[in-house]
N, C-alpha and C. Protein backbone atom coordinates (compact mmCIF):
# COMPACT_ATOMS: atom_id res chain seq x y z
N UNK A 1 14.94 -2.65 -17.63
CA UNK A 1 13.89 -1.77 -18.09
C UNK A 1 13.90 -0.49 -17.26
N UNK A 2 14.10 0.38 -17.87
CA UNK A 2 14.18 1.99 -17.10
C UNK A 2 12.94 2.27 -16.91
N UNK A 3 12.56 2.71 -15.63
CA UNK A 3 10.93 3.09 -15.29
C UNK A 3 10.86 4.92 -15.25
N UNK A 4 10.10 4.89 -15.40
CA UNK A 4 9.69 6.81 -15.50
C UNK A 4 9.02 7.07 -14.30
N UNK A 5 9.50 8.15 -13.53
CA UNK A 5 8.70 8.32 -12.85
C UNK A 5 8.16 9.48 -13.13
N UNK A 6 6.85 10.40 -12.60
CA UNK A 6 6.19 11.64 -13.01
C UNK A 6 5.35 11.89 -11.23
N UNK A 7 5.62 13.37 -11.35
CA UNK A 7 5.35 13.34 -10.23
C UNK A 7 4.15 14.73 -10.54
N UNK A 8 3.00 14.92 -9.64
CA UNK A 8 2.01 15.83 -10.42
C UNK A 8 1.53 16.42 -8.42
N UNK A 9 1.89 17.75 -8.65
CA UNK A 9 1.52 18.29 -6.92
C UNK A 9 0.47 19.11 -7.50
N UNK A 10 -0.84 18.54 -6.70
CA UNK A 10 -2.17 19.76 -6.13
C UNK A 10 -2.27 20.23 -4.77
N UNK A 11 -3.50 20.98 -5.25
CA UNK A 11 -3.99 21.48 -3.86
C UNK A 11 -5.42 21.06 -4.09
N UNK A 12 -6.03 21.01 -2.29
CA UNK A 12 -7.61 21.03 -2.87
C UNK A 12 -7.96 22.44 -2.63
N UNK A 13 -8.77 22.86 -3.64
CA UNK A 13 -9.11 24.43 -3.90
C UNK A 13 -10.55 24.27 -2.71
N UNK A 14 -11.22 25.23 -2.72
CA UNK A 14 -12.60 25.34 -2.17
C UNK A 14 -13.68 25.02 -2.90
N UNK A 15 -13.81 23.93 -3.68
CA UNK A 15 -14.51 23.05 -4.03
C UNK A 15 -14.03 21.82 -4.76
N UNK A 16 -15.36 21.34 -4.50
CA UNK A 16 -14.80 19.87 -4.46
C UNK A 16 -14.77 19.24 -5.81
N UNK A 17 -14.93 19.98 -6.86
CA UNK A 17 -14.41 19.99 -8.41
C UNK A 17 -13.02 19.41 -8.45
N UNK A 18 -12.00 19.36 -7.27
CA UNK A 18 -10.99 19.51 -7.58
C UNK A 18 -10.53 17.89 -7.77
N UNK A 19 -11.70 17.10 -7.78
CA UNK A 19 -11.34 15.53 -8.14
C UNK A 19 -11.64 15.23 -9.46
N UNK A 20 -12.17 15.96 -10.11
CA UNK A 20 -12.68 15.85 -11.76
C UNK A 20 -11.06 16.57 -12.04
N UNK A 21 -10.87 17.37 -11.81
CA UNK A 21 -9.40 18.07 -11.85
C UNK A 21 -8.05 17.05 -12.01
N UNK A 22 -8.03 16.28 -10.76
CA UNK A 22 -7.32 15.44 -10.02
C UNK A 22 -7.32 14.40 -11.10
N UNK A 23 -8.70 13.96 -11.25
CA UNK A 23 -8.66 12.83 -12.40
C UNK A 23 -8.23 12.60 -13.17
N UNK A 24 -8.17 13.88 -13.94
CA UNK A 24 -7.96 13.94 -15.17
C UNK A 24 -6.33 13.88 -15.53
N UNK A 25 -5.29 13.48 -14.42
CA UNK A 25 -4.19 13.41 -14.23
C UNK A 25 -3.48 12.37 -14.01
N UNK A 26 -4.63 11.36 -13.73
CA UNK A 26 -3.98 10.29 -13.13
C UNK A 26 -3.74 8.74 -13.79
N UNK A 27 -3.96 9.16 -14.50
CA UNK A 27 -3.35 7.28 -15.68
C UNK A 27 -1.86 7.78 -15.71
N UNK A 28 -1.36 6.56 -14.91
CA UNK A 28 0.26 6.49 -15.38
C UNK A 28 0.35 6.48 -14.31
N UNK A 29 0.29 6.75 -13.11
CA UNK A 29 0.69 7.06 -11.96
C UNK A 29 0.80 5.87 -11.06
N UNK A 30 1.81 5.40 -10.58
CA UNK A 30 1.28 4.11 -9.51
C UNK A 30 1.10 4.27 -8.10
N UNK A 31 1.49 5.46 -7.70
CA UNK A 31 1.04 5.75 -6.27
C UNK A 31 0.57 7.22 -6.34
N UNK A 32 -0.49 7.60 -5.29
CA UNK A 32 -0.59 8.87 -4.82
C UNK A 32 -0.37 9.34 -3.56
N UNK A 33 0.12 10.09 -3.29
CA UNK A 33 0.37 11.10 -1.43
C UNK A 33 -0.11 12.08 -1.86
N UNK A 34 -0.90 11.43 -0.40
CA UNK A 34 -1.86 12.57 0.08
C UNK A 34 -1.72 13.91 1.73
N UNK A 35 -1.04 14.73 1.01
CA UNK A 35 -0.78 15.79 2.20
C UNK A 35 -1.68 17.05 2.68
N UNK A 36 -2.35 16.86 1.96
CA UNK A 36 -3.72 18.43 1.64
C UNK A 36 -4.46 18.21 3.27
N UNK A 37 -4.54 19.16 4.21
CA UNK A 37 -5.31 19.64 5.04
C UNK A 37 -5.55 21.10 5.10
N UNK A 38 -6.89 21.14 6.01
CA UNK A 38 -6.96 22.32 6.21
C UNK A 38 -6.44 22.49 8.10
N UNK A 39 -5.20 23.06 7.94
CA UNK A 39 -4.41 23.08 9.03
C UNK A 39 -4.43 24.17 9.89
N UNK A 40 -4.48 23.63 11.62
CA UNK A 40 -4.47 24.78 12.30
C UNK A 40 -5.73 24.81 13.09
N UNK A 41 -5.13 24.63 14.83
CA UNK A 41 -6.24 24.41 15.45
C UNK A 41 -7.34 25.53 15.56
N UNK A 42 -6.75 26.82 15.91
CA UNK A 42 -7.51 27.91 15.57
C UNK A 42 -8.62 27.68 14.61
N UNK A 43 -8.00 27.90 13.12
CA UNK A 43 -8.46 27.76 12.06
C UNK A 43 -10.11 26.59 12.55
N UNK A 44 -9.67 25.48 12.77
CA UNK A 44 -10.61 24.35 13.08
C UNK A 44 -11.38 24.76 14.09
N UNK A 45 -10.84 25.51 15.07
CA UNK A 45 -12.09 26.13 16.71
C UNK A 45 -13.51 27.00 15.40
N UNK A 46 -11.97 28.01 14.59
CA UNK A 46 -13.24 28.89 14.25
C UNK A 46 -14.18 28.51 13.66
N UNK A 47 -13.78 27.44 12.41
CA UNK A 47 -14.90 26.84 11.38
C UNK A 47 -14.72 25.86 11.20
N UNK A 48 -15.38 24.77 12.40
CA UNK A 48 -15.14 23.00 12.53
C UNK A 48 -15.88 22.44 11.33
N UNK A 49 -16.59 23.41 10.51
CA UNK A 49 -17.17 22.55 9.27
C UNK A 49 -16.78 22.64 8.35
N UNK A 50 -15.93 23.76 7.86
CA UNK A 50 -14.90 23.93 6.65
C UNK A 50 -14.22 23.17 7.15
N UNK A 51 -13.05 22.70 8.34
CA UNK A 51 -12.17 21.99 8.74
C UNK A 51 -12.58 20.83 8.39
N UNK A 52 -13.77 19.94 8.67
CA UNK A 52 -13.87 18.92 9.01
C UNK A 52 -14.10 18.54 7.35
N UNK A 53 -15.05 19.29 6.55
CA UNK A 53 -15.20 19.56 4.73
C UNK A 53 -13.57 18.77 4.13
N UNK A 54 -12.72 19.88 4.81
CA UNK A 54 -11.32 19.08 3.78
C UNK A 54 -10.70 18.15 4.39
N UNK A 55 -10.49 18.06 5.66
CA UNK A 55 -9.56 16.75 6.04
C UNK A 55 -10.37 15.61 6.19
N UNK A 56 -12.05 16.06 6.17
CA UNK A 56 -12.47 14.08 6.28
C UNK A 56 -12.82 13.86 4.80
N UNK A 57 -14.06 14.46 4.74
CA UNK A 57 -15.19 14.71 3.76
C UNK A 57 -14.20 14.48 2.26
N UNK A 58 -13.44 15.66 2.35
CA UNK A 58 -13.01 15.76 0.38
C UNK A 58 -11.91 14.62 0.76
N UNK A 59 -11.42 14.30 1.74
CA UNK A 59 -10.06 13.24 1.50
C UNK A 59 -10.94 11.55 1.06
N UNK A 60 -12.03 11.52 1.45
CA UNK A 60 -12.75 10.10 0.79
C UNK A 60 -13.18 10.01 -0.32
N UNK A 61 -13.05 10.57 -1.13
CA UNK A 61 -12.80 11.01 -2.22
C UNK A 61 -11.77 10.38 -3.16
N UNK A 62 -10.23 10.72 -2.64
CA UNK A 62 -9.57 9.92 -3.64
C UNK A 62 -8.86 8.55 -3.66
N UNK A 63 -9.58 7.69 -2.64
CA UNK A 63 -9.49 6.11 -3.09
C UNK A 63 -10.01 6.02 -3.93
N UNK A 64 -11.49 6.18 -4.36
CA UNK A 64 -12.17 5.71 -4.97
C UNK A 64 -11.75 6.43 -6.61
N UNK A 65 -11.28 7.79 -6.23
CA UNK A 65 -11.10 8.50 -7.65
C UNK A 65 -9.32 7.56 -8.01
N UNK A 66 -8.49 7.64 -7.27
CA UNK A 66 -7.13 6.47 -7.43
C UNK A 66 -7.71 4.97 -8.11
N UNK A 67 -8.69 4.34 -7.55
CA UNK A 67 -8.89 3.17 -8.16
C UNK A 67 -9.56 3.29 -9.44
N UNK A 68 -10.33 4.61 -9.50
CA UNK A 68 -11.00 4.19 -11.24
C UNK A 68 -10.01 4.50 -12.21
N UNK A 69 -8.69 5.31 -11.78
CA UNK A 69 -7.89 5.52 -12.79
C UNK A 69 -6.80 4.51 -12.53
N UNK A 70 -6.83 3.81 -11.98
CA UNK A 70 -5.89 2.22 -11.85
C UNK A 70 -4.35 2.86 -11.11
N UNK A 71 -4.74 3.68 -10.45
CA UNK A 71 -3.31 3.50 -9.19
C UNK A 71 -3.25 2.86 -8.35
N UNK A 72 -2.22 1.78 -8.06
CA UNK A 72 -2.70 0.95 -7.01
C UNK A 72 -2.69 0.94 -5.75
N UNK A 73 -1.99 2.16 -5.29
CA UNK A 73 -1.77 2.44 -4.15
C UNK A 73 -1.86 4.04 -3.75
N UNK A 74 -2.36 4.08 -2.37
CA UNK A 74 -2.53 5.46 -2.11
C UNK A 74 -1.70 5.87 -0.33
N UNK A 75 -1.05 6.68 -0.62
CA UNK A 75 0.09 7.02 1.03
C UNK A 75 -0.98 8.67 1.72
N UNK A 76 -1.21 8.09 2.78
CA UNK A 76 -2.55 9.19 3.29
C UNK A 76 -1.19 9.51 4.99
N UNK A 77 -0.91 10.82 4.36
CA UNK A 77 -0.09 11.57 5.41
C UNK A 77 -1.28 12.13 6.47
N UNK A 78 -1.31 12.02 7.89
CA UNK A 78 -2.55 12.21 8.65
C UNK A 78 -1.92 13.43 9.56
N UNK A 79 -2.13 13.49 10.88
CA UNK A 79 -1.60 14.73 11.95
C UNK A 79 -1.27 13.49 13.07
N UNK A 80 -0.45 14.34 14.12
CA UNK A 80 -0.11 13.74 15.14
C UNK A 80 -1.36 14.30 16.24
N UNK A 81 -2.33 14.97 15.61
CA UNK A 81 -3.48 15.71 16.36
C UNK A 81 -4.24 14.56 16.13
N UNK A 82 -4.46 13.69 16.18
CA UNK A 82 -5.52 12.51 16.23
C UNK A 82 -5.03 11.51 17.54
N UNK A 83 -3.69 12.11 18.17
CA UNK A 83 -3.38 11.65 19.29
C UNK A 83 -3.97 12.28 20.81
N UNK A 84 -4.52 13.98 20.29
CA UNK A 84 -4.30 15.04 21.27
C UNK A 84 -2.63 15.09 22.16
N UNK A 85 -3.18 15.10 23.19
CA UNK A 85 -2.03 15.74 24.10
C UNK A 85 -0.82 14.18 23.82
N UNK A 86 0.01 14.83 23.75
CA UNK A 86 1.00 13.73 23.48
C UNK A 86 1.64 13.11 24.69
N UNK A 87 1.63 11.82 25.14
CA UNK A 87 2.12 11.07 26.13
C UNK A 87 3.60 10.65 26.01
N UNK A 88 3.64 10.40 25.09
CA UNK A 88 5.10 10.08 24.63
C UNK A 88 5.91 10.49 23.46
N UNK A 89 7.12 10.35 23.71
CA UNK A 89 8.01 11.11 21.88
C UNK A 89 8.81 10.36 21.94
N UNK A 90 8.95 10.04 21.12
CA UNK A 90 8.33 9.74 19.99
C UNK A 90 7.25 8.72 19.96
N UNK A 91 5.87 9.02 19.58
CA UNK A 91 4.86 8.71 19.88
C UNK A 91 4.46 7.41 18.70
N UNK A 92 3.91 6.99 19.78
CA UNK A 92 4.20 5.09 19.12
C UNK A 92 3.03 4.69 18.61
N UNK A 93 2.91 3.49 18.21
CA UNK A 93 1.24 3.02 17.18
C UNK A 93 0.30 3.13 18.29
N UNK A 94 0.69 2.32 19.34
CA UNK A 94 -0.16 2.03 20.11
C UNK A 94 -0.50 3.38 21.35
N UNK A 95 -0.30 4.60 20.34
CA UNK A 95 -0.27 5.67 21.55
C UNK A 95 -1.96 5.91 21.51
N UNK A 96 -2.82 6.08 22.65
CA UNK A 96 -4.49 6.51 22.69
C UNK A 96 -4.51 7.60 22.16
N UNK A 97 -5.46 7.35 21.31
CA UNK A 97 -6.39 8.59 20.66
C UNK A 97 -7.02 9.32 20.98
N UNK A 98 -7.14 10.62 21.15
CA UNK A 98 -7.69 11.30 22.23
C UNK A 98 -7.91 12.43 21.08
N UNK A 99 -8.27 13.07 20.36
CA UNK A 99 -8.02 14.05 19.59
C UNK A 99 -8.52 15.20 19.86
N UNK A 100 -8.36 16.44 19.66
CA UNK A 100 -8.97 17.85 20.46
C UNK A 100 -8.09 18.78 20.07
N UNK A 101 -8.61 20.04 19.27
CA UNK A 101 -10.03 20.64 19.34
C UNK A 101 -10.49 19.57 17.84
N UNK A 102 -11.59 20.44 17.83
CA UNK A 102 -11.99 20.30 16.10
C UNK A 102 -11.01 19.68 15.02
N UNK A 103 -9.91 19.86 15.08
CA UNK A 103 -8.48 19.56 13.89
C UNK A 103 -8.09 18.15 13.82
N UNK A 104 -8.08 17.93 14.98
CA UNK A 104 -8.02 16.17 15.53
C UNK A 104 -8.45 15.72 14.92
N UNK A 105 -10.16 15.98 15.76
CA UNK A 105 -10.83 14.91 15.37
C UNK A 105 -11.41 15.03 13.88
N UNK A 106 -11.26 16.15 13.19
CA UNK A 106 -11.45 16.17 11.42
C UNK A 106 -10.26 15.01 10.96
N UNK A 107 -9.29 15.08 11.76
CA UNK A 107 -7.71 14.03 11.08
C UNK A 107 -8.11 12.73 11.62
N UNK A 108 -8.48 12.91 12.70
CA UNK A 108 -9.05 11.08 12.62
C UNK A 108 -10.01 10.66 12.25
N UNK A 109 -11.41 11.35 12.18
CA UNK A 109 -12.60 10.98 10.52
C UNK A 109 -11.70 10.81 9.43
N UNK A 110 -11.08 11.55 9.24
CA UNK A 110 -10.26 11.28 7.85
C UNK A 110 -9.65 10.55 7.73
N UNK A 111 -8.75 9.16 8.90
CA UNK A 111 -8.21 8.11 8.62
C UNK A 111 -9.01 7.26 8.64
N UNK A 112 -10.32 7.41 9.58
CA UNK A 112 -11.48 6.55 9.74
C UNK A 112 -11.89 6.05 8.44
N UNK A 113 -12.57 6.93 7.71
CA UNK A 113 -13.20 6.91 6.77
C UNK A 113 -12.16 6.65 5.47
N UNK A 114 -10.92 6.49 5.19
CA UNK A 114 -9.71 6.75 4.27
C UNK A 114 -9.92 5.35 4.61
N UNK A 115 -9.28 4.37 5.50
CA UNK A 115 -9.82 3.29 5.96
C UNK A 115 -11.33 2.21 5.24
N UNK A 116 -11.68 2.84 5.44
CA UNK A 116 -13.06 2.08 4.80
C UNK A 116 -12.88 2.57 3.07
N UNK A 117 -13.07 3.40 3.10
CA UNK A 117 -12.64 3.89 0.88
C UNK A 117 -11.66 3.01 0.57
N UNK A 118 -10.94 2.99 1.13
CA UNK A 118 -9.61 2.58 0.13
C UNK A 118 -9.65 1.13 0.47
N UNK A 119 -10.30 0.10 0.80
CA UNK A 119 -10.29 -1.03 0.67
C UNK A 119 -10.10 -1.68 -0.56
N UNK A 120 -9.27 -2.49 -0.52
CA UNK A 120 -9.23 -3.06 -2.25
C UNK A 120 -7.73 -2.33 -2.93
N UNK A 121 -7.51 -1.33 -1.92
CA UNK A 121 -5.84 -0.69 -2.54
C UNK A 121 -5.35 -0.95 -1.64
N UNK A 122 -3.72 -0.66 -1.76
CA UNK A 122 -2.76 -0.91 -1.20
C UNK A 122 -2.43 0.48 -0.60
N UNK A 123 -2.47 0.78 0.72
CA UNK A 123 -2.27 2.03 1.27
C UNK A 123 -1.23 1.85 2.34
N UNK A 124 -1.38 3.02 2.85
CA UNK A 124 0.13 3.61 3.78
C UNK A 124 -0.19 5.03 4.77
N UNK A 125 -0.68 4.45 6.20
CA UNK A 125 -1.37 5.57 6.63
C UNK A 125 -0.19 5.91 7.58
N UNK A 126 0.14 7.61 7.63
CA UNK A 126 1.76 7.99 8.49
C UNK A 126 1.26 9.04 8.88
């Protein structure tokens, strides 16, 4: 049996419409990756609440929008900034979490919370 694959790339825009958007795309699909941040520690010093808006806030969002359209799995690409200062390289599971500035710790709410949503799917946090 030959399988199809289809592959569909967004962005998240500056509002959070962009899951009614998203939705409307997703029957057929059996996995989603997720790469969308708002990147850049700067960026995060200047405005830790827009920062923290897209990498925690809008990313909990699409477990729940993946499971009503029956994908069964979701791959949540995170930062190596949820480590902060890096101890080791290649930096291992068990490396401490330390995250800093603002960018971090928006990327580790966002696995936190990606974590708790997506229960009930089959995920892949990298």
């Amino acid at each position: 049996m030959k399988r199809t694959q289809k592959v569909l790339a967004s962005s998240l825009p500056k509002s959070t419409l962009w899951v009614d958007e998203l939705a409307s795309h997703l029957d057929g699909y059996a996995t989603v990756f997720h790469f969308a941040a708002s990147v850049g520690n700067k960026r995060s010093i200047d405005n830790p609440v827009r920062s923290s808006q897209v990498n925690a806030i809008d990313t909990l969002n699409l477990p729940e929008t993946a499971r009503k359209h029956g994908v069964p799995m979701v791959v949540l690409s995170s930062s190596a900034g949820i480590f902060g200062e890096l101890r080791t390289v290649p930096v291992r599971e068990d490396h401490p979490l330390d995250p800093d500035p603002p960018y971090g710790v928006s990327k580790l709410a966002e696995v936190c919370g990606f974590a708790f949503c997506a229960r009930g799917l089959a995920w892949l946090f990298r």
